[in-house]
PDB file of N, CA and C in Angstrom:
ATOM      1  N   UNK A   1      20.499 -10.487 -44.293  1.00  0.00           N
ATOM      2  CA  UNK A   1      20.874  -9.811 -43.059  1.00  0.00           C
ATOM      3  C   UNK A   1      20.776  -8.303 -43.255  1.00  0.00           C
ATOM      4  N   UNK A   2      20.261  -7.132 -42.301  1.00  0.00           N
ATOM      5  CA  UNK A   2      20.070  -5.930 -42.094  1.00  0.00           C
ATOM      6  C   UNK A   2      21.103  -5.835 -41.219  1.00  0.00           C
ATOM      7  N   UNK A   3      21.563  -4.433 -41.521  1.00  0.00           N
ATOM      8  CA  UNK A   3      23.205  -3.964 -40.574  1.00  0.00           C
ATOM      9  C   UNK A   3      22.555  -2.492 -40.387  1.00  0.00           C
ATOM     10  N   UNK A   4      21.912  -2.105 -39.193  1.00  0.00           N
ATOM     11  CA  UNK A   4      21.788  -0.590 -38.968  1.00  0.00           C
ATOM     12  C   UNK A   4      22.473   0.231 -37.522  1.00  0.00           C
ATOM     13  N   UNK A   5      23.040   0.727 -37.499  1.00  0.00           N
ATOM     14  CA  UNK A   5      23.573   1.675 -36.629  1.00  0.00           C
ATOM     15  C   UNK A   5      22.435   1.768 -35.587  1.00  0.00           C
ATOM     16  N   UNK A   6      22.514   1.628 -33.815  1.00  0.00           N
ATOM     17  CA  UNK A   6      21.496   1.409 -33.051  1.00  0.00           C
ATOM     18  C   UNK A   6      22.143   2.643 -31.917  1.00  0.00           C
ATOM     19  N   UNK A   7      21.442   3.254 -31.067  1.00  0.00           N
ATOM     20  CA  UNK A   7      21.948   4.110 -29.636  1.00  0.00           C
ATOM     21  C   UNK A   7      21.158   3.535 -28.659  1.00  0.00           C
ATOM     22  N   UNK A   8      21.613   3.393 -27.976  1.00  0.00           N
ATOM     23  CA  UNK A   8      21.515   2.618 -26.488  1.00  0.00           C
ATOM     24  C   UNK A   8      22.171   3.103 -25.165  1.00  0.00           C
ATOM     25  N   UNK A   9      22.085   4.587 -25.222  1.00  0.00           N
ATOM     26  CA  UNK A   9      23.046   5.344 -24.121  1.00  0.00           C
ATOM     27  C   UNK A   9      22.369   5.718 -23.084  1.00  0.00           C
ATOM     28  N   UNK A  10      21.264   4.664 -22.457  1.00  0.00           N
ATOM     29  CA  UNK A  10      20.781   4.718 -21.278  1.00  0.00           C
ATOM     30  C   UNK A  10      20.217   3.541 -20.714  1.00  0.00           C
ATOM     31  N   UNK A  11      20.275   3.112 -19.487  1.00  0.00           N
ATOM     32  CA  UNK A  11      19.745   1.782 -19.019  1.00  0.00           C
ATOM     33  C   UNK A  11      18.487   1.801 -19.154  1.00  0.00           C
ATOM     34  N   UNK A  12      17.585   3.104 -19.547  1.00  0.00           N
ATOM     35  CA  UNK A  12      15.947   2.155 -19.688  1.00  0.00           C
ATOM     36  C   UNK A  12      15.768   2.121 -21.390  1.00  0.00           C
ATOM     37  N   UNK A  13      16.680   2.919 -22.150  1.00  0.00           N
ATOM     38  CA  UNK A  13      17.082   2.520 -23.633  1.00  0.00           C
ATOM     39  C   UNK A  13      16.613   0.790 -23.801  1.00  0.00           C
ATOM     40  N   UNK A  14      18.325   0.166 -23.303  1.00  0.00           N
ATOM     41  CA  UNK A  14      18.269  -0.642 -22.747  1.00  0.00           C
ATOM     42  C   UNK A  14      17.492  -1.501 -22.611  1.00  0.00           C
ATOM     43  N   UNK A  15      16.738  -1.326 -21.774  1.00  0.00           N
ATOM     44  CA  UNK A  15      15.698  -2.400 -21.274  1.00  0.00           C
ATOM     45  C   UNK A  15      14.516  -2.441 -21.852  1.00  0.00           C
ATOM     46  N   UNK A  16      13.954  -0.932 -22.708  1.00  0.00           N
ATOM     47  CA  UNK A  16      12.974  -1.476 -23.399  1.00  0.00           C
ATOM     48  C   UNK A  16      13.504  -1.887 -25.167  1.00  0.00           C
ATOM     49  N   UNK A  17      14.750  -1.865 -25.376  1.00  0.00           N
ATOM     50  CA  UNK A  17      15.439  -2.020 -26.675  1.00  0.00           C
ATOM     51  C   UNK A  17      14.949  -3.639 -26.716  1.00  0.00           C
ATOM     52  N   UNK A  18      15.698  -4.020 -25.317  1.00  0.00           N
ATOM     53  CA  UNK A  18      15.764  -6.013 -25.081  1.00  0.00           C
ATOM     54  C   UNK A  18      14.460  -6.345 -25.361  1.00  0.00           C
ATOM     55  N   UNK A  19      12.980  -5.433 -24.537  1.00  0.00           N
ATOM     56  CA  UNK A  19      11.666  -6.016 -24.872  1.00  0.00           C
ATOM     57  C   UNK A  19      10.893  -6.094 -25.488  1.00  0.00           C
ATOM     58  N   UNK A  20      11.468  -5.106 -26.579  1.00  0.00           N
ATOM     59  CA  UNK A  20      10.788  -4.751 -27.833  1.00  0.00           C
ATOM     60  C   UNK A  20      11.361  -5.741 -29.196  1.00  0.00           C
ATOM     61  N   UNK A  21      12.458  -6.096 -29.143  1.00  0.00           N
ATOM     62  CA  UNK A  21      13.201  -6.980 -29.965  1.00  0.00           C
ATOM     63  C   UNK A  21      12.959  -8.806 -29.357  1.00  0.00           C
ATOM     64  N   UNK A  22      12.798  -8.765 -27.952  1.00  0.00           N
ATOM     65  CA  UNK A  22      12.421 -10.104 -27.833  1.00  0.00           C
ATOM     66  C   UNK A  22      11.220 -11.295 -28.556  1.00  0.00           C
ATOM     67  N   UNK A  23      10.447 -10.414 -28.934  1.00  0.00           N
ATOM     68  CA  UNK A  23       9.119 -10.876 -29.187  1.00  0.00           C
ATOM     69  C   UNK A  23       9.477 -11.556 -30.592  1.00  0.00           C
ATOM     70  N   UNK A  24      10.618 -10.789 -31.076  1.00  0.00           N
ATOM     71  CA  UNK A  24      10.658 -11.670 -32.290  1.00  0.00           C
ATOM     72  C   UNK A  24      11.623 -12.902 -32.706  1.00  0.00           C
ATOM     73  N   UNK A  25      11.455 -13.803 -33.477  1.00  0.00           N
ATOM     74  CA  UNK A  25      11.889 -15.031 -34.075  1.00  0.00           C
ATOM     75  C   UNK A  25      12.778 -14.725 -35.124  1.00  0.00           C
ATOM     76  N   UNK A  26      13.833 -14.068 -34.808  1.00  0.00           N
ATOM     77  CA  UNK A  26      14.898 -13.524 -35.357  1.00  0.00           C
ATOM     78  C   UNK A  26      16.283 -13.705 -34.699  1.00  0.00           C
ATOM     79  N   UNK A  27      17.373 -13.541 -34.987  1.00  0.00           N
ATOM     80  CA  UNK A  27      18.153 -13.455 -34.589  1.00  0.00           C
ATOM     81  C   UNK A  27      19.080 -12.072 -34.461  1.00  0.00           C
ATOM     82  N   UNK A  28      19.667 -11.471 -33.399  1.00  0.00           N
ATOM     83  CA  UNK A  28      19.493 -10.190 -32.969  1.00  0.00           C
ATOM     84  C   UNK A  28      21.103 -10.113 -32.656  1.00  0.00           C
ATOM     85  N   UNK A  29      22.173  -9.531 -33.448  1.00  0.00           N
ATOM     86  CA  UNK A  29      23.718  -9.387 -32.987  1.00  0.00           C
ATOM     87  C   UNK A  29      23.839  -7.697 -32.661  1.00  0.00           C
ATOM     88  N   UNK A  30      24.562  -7.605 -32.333  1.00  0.00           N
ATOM     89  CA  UNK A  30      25.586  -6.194 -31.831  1.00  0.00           C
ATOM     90  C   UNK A  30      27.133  -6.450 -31.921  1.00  0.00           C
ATOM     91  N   UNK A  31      27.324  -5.926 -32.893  1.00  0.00           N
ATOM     92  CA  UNK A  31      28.779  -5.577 -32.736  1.00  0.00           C
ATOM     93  C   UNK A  31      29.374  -4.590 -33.018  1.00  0.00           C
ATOM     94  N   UNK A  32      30.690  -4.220 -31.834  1.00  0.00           N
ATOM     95  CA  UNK A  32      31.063  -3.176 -31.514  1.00  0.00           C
ATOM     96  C   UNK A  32      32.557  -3.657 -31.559  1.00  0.00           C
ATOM     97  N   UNK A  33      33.288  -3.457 -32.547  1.00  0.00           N
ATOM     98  CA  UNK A  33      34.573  -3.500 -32.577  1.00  0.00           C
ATOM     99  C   UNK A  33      34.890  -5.528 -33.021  1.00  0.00           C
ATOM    100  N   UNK A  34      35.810  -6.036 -31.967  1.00  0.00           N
ATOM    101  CA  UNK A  34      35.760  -7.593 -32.381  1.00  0.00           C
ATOM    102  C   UNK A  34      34.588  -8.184 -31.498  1.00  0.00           C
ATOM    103  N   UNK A  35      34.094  -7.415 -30.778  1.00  0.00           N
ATOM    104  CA  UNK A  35      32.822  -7.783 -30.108  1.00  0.00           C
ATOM    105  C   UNK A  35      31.795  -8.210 -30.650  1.00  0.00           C
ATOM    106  N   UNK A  36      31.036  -9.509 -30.712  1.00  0.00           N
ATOM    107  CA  UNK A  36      29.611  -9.859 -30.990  1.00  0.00           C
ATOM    108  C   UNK A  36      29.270 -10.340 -30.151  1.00  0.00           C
ATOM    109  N   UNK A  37      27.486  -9.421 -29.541  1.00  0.00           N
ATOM    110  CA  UNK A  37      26.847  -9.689 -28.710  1.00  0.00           C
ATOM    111  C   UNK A  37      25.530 -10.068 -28.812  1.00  0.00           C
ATOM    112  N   UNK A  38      24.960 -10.949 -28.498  1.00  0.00           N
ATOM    113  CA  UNK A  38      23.103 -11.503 -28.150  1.00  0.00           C
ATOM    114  C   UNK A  38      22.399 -10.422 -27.940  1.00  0.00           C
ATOM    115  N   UNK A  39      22.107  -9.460 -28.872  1.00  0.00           N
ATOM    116  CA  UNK A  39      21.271  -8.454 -28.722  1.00  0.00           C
ATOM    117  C   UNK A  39      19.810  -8.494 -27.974  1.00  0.00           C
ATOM    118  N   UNK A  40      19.760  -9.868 -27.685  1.00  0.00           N
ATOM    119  CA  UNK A  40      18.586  -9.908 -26.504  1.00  0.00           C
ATOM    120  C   UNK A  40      19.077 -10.296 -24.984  1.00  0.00           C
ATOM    121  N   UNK A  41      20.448 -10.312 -25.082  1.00  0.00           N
ATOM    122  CA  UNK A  41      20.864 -10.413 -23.340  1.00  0.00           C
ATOM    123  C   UNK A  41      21.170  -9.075 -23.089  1.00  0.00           C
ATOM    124  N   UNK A  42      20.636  -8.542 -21.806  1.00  0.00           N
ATOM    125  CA  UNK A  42      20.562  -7.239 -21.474  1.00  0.00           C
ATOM    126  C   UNK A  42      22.375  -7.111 -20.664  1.00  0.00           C
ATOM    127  N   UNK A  43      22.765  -8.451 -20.107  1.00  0.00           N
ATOM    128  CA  UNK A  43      23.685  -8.462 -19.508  1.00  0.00           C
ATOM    129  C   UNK A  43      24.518  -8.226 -20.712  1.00  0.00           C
ATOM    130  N   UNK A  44      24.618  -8.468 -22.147  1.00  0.00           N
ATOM    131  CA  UNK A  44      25.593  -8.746 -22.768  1.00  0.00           C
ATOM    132  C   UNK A  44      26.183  -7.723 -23.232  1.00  0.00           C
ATOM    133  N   UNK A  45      24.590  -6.612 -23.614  1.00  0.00           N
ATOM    134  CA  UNK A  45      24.876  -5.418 -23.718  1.00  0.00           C
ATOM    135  C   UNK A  45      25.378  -4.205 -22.967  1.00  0.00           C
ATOM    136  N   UNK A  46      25.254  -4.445 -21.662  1.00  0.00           N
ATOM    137  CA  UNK A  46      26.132  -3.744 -20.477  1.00  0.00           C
ATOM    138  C   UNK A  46      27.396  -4.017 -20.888  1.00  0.00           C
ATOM    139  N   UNK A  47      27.969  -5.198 -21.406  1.00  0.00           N
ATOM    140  CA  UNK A  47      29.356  -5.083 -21.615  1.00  0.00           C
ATOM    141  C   UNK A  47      30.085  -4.150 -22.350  1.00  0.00           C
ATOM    142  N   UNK A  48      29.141  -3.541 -23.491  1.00  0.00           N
ATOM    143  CA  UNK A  48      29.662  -2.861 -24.704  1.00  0.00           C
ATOM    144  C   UNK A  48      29.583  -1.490 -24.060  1.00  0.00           C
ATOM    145  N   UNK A  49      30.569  -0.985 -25.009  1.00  0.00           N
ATOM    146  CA  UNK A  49      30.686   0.871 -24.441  1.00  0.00           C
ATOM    147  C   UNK A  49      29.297   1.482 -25.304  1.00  0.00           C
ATOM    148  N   UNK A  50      28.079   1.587 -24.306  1.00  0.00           N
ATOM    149  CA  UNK A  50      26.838   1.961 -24.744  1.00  0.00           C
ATOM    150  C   UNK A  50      26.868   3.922 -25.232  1.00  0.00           C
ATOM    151  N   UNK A  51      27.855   4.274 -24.871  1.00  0.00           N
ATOM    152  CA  UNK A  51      28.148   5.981 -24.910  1.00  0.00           C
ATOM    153  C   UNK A  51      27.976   6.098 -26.222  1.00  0.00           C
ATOM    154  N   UNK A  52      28.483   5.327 -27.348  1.00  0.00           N
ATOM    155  CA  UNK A  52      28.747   5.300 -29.167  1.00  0.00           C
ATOM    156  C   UNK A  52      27.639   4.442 -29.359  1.00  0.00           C
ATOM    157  N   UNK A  53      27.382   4.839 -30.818  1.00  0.00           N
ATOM    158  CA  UNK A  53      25.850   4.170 -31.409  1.00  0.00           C
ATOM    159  C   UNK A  53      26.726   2.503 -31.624  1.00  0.00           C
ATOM    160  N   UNK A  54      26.226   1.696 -31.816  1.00  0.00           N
ATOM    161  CA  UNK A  54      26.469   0.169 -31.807  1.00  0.00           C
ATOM    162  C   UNK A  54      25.958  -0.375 -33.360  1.00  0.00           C
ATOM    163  N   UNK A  55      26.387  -1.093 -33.939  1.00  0.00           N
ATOM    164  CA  UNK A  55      25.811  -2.169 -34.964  1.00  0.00           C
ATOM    165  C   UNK A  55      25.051  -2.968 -34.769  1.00  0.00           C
ATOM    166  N   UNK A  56      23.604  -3.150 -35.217  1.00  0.00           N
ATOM    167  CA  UNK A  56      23.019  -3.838 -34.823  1.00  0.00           C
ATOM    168  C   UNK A  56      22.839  -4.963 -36.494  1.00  0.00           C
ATOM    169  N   UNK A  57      22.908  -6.572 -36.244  1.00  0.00           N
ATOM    170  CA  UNK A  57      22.877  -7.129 -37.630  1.00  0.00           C
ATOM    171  C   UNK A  57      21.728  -7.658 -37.242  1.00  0.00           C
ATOM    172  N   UNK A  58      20.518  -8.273 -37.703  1.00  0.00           N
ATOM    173  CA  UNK A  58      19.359  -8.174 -37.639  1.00  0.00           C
ATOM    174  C   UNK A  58      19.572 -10.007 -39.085  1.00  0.00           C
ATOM    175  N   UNK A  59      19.609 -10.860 -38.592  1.00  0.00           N
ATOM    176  CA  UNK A  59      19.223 -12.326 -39.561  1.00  0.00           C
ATOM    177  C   UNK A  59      17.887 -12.560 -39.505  1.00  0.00           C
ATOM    178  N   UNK A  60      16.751 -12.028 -40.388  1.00  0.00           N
ATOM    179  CA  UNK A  60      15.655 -12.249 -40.657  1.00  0.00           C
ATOM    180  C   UNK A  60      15.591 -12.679 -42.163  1.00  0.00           C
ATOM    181  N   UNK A  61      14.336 -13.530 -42.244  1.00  0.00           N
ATOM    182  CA  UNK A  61      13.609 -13.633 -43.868  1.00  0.00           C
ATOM    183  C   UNK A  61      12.242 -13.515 -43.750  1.00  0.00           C
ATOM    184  N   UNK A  62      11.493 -13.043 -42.607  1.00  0.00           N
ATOM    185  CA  UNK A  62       9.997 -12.442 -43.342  1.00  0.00           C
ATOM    186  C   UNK A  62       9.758 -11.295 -42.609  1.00  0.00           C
ATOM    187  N   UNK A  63      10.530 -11.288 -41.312  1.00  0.00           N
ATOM    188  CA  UNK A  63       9.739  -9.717 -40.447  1.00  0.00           C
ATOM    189  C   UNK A  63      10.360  -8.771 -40.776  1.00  0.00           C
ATOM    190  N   UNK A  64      10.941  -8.372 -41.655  1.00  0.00           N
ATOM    191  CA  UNK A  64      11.662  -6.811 -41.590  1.00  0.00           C
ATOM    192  C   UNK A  64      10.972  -5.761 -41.527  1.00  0.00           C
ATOM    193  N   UNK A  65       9.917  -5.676 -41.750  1.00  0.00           N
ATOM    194  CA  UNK A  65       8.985  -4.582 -41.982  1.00  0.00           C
ATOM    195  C   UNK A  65       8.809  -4.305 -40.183  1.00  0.00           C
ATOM    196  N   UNK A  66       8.379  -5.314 -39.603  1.00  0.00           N
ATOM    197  CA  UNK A  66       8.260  -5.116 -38.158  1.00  0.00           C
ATOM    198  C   UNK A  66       9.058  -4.971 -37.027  1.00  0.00           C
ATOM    199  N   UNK A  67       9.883  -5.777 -37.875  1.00  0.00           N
ATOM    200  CA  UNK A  67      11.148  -5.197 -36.766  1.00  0.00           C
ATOM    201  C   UNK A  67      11.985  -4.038 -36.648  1.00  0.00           C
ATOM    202  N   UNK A  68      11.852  -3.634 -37.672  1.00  0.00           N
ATOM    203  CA  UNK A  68      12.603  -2.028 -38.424  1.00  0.00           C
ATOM    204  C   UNK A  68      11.411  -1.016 -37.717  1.00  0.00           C
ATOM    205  N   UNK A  69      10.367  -1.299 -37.609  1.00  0.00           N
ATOM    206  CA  UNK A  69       9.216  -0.059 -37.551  1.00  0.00           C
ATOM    207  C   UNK A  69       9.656  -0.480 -35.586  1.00  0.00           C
ATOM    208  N   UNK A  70       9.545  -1.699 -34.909  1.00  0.00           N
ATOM    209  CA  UNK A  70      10.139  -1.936 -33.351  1.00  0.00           C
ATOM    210  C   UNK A  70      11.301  -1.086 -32.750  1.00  0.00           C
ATOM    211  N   UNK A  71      11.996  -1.019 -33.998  1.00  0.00           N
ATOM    212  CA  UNK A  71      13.691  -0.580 -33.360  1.00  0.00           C
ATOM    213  C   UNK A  71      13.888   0.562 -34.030  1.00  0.00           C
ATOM    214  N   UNK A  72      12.516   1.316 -34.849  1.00  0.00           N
ATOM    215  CA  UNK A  72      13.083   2.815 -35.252  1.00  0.00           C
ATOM    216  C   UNK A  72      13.303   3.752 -34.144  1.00  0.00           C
ATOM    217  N   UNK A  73      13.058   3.787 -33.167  1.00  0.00           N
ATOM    218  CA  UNK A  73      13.440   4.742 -31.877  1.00  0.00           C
ATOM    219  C   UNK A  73      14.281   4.693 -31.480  1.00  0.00           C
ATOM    220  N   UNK A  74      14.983   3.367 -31.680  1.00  0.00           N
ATOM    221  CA  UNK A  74      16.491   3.508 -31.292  1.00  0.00           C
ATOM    222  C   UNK A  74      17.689   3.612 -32.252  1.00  0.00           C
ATOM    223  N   UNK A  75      17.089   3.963 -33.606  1.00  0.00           N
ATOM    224  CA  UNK A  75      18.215   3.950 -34.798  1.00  0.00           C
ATOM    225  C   UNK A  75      19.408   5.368 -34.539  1.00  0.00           C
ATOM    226  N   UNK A  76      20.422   5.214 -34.456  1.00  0.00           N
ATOM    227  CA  UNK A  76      21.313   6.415 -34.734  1.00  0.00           C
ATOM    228  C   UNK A  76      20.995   7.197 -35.858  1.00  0.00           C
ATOM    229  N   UNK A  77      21.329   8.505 -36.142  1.00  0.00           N
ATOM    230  CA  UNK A  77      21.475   8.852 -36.660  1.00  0.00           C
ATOM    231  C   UNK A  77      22.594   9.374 -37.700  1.00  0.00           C
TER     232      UNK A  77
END
Protein backbone atom coordinates (compact mmCIF):
# COMPACT_ATOMS: atom_id res chain seq x y z
CA UNK A 1 0.00 0.00 0.00
CA UNK A 2 1.18 3.78 -0.97
CA UNK A 3 -0.09 6.57 1.60
CA UNK A 4 0.49 10.12 -0.16
CA UNK A 5 -0.96 13.37 0.89
CA UNK A 6 -3.53 14.47 -2.18
CA UNK A 7 -5.31 18.43 -2.72
CA UNK A 8 -8.53 18.43 -4.12
CA UNK A 9 -9.72 22.08 -3.31
CA UNK A 10 -11.77 22.51 -6.34
CA UNK A 11 -14.73 20.77 -8.08
CA UNK A 12 -12.94 20.36 -11.49
CA UNK A 13 -9.75 19.08 -9.21
CA UNK A 14 -12.27 16.79 -8.42
CA UNK A 15 -13.60 15.57 -11.35
CA UNK A 16 -10.62 15.14 -13.28
CA UNK A 17 -8.79 13.50 -9.96
CA UNK A 18 -12.05 10.69 -10.22
CA UNK A 19 -11.08 10.29 -14.19
CA UNK A 20 -7.75 10.01 -14.10
CA UNK A 21 -7.64 7.38 -11.21
CA UNK A 22 -10.65 5.44 -12.66
CA UNK A 23 -8.93 3.77 -15.42
CA UNK A 24 -7.10 1.88 -13.03
CA UNK A 25 -7.47 -1.76 -11.40
CA UNK A 26 -6.53 -0.62 -8.11
CA UNK A 27 -8.06 0.16 -5.24
CA UNK A 28 -8.32 3.94 -4.37
CA UNK A 29 -9.12 5.15 -0.33
CA UNK A 30 -9.16 8.72 1.18
CA UNK A 31 -9.01 9.25 4.51
CA UNK A 32 -9.58 12.20 6.37
CA UNK A 33 -9.81 11.85 10.03
CA UNK A 34 -12.17 8.44 11.01
CA UNK A 35 -13.36 8.92 7.52
CA UNK A 36 -12.66 6.31 4.68
CA UNK A 37 -13.74 7.13 1.36
CA UNK A 38 -14.00 5.32 -2.42
CA UNK A 39 -11.61 7.57 -3.92
CA UNK A 40 -13.40 6.93 -7.19
CA UNK A 41 -16.94 8.14 -5.98
CA UNK A 42 -16.99 11.76 -6.76
CA UNK A 43 -20.08 11.90 -4.41
CA UNK A 44 -17.99 10.44 -1.61
CA UNK A 45 -15.47 12.90 -1.93
CA UNK A 46 -17.80 15.96 -1.68
CA UNK A 47 -18.34 14.65 1.71
CA UNK A 48 -14.81 15.31 2.98
CA UNK A 49 -13.62 18.87 3.96
CA UNK A 50 -11.79 19.25 0.41
CA UNK A 51 -10.18 22.91 1.80
CA UNK A 52 -7.06 20.50 3.65
CA UNK A 53 -4.87 18.16 1.54
CA UNK A 54 -6.53 14.50 2.16
CA UNK A 55 -4.74 10.95 2.43
CA UNK A 56 -4.84 9.20 -0.31
CA UNK A 57 -3.93 5.01 0.33
CA UNK A 58 -3.41 3.66 -3.05
CA UNK A 59 -3.64 -0.89 -2.69
CA UNK A 60 -1.68 -1.73 -5.75
CA UNK A 61 0.97 -4.62 -6.77
CA UNK A 62 2.08 -3.75 -10.34
CA UNK A 63 0.94 -0.09 -11.40
CA UNK A 64 2.69 2.23 -9.15
CA UNK A 65 4.79 3.72 -11.54
CA UNK A 66 1.51 4.84 -13.40
CA UNK A 67 -0.51 5.72 -11.07
CA UNK A 68 1.93 7.99 -9.11
CA UNK A 69 3.04 9.72 -12.55
CA UNK A 70 -1.63 10.01 -12.99
CA UNK A 71 -1.99 11.63 -9.57
CA UNK A 72 1.32 13.75 -9.50
CA UNK A 73 -0.75 17.00 -10.13
CA UNK A 74 -2.66 16.52 -7.43
CA UNK A 75 0.02 15.57 -4.72
CA UNK A 76 0.23 18.16 -1.73
CA UNK A 77 2.92 19.50 -0.94
Amino acid sequence: MLAVKISLNSIDKVKSFVNDISGFNAEFDLVSGRYVIDAKSIMGIFSLDISKPIELHIHTENEEEDIMAAIKPYLAE
